[in-house]
Protein backbone atom coordinates (compact mmCIF):
# COMPACT_ATOMS: atom_id res chain seq x y z
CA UNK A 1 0.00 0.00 0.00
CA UNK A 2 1.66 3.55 -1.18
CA UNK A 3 1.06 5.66 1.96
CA UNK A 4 -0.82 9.55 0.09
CA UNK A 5 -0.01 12.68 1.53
CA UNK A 6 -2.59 12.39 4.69
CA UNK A 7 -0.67 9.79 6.17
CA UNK A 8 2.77 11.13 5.50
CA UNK A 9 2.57 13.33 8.74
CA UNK A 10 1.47 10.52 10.64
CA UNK A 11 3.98 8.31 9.38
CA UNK A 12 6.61 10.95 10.79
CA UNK A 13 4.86 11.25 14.08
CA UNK A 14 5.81 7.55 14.50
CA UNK A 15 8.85 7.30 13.86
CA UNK A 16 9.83 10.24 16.00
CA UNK A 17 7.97 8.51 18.60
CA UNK A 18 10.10 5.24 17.88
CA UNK A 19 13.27 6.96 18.27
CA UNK A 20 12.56 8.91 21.03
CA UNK A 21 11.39 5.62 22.62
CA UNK A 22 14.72 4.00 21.74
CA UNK A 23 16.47 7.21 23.82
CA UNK A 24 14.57 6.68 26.62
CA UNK A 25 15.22 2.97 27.35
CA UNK A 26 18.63 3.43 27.15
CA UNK A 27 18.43 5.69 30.16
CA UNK A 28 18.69 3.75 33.68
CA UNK A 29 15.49 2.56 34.60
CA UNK A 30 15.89 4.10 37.91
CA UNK A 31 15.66 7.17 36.63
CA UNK A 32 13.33 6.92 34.03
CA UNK A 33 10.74 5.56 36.96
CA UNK A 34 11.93 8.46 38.90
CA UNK A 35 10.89 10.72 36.07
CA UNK A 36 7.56 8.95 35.34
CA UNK A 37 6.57 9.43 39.13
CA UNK A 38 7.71 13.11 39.11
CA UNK A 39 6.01 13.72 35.90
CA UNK A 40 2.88 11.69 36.75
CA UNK A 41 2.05 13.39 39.74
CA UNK A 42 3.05 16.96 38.74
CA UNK A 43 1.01 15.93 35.74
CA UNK A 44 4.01 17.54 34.03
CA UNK A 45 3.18 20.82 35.33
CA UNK A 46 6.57 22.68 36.14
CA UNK A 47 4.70 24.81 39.03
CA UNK A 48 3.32 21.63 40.48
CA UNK A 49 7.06 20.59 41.19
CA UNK A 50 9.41 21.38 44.01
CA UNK A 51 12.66 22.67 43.06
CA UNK A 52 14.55 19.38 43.66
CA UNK A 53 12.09 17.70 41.31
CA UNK A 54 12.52 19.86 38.23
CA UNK A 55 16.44 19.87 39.07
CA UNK A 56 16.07 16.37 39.22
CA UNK A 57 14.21 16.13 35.27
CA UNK A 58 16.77 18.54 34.43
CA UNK A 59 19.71 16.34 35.28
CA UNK A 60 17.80 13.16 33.66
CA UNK A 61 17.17 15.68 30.45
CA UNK A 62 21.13 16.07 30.42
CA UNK A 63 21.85 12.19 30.43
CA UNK A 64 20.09 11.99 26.94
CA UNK A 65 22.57 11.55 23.56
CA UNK A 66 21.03 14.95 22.46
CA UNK A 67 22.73 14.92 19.54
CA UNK A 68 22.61 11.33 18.69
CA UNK A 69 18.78 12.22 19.12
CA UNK A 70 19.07 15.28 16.51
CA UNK A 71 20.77 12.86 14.43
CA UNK A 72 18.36 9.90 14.44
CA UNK A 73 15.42 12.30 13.92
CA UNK A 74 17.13 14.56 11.07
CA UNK A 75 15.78 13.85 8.02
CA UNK A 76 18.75 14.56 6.17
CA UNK A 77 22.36 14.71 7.27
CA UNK A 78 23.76 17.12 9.55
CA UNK A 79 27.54 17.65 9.36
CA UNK A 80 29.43 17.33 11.70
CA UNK A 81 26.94 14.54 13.74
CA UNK A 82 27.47 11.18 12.47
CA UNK A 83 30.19 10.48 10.23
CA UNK A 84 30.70 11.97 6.89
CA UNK A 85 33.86 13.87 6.34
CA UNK A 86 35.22 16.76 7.72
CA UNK A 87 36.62 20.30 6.19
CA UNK A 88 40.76 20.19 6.57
C-alpha cells in the first residue's frame, strides 16, 4: 500500500515517537521511573514541582545523547553529527 499525503505526517509522528522511545530505554530505569513518578504526579506541570524535582528532570534531560537524538530524527544529514567527512 503507497502511503498519500494524509498519512505522510502521521507516518513521521511515529517514527519520531520510535526513536525517542529507543532514547529513553537506554536511560537507567531508575531514573526513568523516577521521572515517570515526578512527571505523573506533577502531571508535568513545572509549578506543580518542588525545586529538587525539576532539578532532578533537568539532570535526567542532560543524560540523553542529544545529539545522537538530533541525528536519528534529522531527516537529512547534519555535518558534523554522524560520520561523513570533515573540512581540513
Amino acid at each position: 500500500m503507497k502511503p498519500n499525503l494524509k498519512t505522510i505526517p502521521w507516518l513521521a509522528a511515529m517514527q519520531a515517537t520510535m526513536v525517542v522511545g529507543d532514547h529513553w530505554r537506554r536511560l537507567d530505569p531508575k531514573d526513568r521511573a523516577k521521572a515517570l513518578k515526578t512527571l505523573t504526579e506533577s502531571r508535568g506541570l513545572p509549578n506543580r514541582m518542588s525545586a529538587a524535582q525539576r532539578q532532578q528532570l533537568i539532570d535526567l534531560a542532560r543524560k540523553i545523547d542529544h545529539r545522537g537524538l538530533i541525528a536519528d530524527l534529522a531527516p537529512i544529514p547534519v555535518p558534523g553529527l554522524r560520520g561523513g567527512r570533515k573540512k581540513l
